[in-house]
C-alpha atoms as a PDB file:
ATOM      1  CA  UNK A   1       8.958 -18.675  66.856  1.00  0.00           C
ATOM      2  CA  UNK A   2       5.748 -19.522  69.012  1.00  0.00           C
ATOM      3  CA  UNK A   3       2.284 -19.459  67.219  1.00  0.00           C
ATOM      4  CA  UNK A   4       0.202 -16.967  67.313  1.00  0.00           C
ATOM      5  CA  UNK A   5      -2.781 -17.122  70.329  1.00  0.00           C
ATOM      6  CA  UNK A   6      -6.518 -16.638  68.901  1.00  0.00           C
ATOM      7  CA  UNK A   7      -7.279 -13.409  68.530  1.00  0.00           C
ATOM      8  CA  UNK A   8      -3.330 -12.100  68.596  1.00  0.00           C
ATOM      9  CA  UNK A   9      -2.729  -9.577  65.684  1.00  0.00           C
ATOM     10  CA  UNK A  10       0.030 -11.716  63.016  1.00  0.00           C
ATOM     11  CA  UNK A  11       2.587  -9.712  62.081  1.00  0.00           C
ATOM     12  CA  UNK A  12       2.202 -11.428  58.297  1.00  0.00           C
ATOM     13  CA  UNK A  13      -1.730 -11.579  57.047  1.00  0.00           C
ATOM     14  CA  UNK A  14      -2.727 -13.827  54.070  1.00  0.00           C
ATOM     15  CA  UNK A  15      -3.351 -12.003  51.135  1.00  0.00           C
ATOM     16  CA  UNK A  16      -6.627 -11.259  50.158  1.00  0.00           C
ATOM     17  CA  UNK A  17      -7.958 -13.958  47.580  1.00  0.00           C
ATOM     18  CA  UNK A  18      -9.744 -12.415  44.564  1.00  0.00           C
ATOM     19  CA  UNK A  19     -12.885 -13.548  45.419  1.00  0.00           C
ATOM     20  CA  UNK A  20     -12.655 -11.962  48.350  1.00  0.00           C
ATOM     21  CA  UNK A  21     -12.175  -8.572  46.868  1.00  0.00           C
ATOM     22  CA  UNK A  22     -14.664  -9.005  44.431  1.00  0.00           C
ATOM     23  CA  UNK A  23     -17.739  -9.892  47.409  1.00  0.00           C
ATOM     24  CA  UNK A  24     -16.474  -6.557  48.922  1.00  0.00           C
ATOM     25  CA  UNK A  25     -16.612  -4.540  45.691  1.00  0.00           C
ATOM     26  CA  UNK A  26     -20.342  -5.613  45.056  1.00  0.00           C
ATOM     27  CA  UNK A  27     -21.068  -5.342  48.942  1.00  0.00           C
ATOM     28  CA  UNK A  28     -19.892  -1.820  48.639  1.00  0.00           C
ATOM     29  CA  UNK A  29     -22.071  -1.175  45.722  1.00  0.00           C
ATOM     30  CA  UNK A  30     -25.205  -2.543  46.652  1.00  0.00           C
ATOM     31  CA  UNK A  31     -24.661  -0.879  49.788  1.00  0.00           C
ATOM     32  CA  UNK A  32     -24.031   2.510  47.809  1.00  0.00           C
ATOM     33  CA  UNK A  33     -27.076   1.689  45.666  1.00  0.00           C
ATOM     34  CA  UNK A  34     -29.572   0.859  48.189  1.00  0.00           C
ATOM     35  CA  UNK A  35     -27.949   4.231  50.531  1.00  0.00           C
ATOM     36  CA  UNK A  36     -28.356   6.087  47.087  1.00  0.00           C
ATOM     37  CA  UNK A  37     -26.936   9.365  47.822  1.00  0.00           C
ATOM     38  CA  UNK A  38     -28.044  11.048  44.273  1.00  0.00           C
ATOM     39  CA  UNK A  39     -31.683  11.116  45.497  1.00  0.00           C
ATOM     40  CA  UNK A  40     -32.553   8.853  42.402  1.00  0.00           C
ATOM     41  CA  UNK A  41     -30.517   9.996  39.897  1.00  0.00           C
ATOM     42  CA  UNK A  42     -29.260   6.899  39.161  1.00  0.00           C
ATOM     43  CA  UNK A  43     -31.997   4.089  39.133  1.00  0.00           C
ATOM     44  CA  UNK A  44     -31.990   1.127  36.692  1.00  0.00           C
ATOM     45  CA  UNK A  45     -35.681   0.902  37.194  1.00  0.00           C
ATOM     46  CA  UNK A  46     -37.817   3.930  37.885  1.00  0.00           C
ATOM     47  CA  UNK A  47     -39.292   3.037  40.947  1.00  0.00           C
ATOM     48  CA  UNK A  48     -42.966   5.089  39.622  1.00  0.00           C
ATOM     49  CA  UNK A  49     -43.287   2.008  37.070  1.00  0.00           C
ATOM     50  CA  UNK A  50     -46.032  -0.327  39.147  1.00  0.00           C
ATOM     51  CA  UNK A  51     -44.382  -3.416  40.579  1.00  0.00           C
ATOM     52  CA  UNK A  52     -41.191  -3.566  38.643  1.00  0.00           C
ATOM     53  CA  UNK A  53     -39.520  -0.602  40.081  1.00  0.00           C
ATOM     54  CA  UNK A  54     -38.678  -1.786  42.950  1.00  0.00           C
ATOM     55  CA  UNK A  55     -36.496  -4.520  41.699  1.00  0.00           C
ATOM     56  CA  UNK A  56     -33.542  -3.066  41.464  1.00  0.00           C
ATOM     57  CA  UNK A  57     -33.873  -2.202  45.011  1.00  0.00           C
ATOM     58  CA  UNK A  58     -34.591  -6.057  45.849  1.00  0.00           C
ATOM     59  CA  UNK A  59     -31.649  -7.213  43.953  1.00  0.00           C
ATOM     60  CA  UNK A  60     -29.188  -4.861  45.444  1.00  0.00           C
ATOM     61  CA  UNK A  61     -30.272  -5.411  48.940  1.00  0.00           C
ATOM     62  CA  UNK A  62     -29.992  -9.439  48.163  1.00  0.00           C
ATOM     63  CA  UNK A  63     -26.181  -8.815  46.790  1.00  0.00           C
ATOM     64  CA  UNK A  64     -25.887  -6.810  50.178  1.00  0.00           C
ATOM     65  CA  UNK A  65     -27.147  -9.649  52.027  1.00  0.00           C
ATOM     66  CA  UNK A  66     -25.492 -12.437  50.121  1.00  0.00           C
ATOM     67  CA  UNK A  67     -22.040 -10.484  50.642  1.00  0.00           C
ATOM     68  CA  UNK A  68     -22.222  -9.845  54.407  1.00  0.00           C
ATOM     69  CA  UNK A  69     -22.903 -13.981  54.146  1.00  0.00           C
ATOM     70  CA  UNK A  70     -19.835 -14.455  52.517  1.00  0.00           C
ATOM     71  CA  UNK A  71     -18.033 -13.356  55.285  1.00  0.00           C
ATOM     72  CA  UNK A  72     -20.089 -14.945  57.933  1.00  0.00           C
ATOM     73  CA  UNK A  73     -22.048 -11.958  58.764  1.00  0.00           C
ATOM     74  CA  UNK A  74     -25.745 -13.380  59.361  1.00  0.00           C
ATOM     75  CA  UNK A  75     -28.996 -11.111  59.475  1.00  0.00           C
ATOM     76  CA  UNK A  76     -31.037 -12.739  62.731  1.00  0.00           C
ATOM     77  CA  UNK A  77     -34.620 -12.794  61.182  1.00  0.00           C
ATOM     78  CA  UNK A  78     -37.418 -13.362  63.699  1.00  0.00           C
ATOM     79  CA  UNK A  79     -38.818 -16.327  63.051  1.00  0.00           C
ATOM     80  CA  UNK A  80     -42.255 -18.214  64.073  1.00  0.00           C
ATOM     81  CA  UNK A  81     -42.125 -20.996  66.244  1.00  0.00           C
ATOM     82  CA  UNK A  82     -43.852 -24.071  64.447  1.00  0.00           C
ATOM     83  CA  UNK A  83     -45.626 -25.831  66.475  1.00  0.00           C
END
């Protein structure tokens, strides 16, 4: 049987490793969090309480972030050129 060419589908993937599933799951739920579809029914932080309310929204968007780098997925930032 010949190897498969880059980019070929394999008939035969490799299972899924657990921490695999796991950066999905909290991916998924930051995502869900940040997206929040209940219009703020469910908030860990009330995001009226000055300064601390919007870290719940900071921490889910860095799980986000952290899980999309788990899988190679990089955000381009713009950076500034040092001189």
């Amino acid at each position: 049987m010949n190897k498969p060419v880059e980019g070929e589908l394999v008939d035969n993937p490799k299972p899924r490793s657990l921490a695999s599933t796991v950066m999905i799951a909290i991916g998924l739920i930051a995502l869900l969090y940040i997206i929040n579809p209940t219009a703020g029914l469910f908030e860990f932080l009330p995001d009226n309480l000055p300064i601390v309310g919007n870290l719940d929204e900071a921490a889910a968007t860095t799980l986000l972030l952290g899980s999309l780098a788990y899988f190679g997925i990089e955000i381009p930032w713009p950076r500034k050129k040092r001189d």
